[in-house]
Protein backbone atom coordinates (compact mmCIF):
# COMPACT_ATOMS: atom_id res chain seq x y z
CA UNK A 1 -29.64 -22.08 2.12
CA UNK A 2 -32.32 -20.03 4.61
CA UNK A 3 -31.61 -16.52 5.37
CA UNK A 4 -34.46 -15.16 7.85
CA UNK A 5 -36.98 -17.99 7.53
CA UNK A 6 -37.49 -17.78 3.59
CA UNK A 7 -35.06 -20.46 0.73
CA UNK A 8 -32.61 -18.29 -1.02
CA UNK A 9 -33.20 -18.17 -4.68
CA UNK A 10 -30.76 -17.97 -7.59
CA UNK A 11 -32.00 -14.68 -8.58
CA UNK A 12 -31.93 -13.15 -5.16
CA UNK A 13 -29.63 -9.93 -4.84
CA UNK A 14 -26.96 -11.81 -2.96
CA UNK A 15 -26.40 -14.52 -5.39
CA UNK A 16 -25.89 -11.76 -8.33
CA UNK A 17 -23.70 -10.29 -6.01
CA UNK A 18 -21.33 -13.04 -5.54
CA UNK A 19 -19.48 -12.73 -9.08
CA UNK A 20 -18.83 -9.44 -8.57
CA UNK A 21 -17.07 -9.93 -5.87
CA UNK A 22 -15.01 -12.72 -6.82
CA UNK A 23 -14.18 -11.27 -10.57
CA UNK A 24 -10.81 -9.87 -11.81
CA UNK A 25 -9.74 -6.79 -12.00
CA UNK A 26 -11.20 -4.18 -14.65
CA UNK A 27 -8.85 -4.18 -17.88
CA UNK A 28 -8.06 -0.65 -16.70
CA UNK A 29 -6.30 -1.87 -13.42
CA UNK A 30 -2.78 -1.49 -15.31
CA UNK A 31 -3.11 1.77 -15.80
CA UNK A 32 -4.25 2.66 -12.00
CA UNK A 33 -0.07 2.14 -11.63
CA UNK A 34 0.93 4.21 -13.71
CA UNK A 35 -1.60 7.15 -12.45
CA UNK A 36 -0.58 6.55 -8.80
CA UNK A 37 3.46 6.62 -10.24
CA UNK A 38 2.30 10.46 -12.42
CA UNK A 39 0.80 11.73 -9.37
CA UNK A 40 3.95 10.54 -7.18
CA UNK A 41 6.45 12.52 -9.33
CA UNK A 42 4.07 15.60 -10.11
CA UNK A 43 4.36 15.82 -6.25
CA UNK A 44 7.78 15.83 -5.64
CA UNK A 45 7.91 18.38 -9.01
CA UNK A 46 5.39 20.62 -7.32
CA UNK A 47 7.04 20.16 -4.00
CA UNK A 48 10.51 21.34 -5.75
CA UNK A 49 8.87 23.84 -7.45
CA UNK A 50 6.96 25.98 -4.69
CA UNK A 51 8.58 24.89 -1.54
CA UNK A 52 12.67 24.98 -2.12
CA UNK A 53 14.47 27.75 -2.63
CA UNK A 54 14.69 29.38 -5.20
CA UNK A 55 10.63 29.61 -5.61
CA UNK A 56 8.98 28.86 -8.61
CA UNK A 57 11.80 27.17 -10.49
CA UNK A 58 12.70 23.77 -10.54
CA UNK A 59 16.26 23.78 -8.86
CA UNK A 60 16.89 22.46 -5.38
CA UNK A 61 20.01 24.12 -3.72
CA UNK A 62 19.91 22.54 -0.27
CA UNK A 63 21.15 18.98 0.11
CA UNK A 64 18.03 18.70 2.85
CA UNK A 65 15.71 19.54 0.25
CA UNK A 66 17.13 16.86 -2.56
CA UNK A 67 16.49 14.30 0.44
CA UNK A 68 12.96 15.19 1.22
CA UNK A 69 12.23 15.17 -2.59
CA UNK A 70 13.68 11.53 -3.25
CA UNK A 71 11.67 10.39 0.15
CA UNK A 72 8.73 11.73 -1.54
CA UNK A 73 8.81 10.29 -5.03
CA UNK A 74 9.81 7.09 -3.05
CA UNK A 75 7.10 6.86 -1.00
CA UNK A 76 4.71 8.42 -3.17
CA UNK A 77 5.34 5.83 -5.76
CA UNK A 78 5.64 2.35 -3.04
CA UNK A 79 2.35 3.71 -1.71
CA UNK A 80 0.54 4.36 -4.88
CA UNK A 81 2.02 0.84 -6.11
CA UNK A 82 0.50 -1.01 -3.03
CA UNK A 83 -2.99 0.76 -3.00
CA UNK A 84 -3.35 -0.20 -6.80
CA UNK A 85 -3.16 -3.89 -5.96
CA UNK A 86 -6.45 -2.94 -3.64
């Protein structure tokens, strides 16, 4: 292969490159789910804690607010599920 004039090598930069890209994931990749599904429920906690009444306790007296907070450990988690496959 020619890439501006000059034979690519097997030690040129893009060849050591290539495996990189085309490895698996980490080992830790299991455990990027589980983060993104912790940090989707400490959301909705800390969204039930400081922004339903009453503040600063975790009880949810309006039926709106139950619905936002089940919307947003939903989503939180779907999201957090589909980035981790990225």
């Amino acid at each position: 292969m020619v890439i501006d004039g000059a034979p690519a090598d097997s030690s040129s930069e893009a060849g050591k490159a290539a495996p990189a890209i085309t490895s698996p994931a980490p080992p830790s990749w299991p455990w990027r789910r589980a983060a993104g599904a912790i940090a989707a429920v400490g959301a909705a906690a800390w969204f039930d804690f400081f922004f339903t009444v009453p503040y600063y306790r975790f009880t949810i007296r309006n039926s709106a607010d139950v619905t936002t907070f089940v919307l947003l450990l939903v989503v939180g988690v779907a999201v957090s599920q589909l980035a981790a496959l990225w």
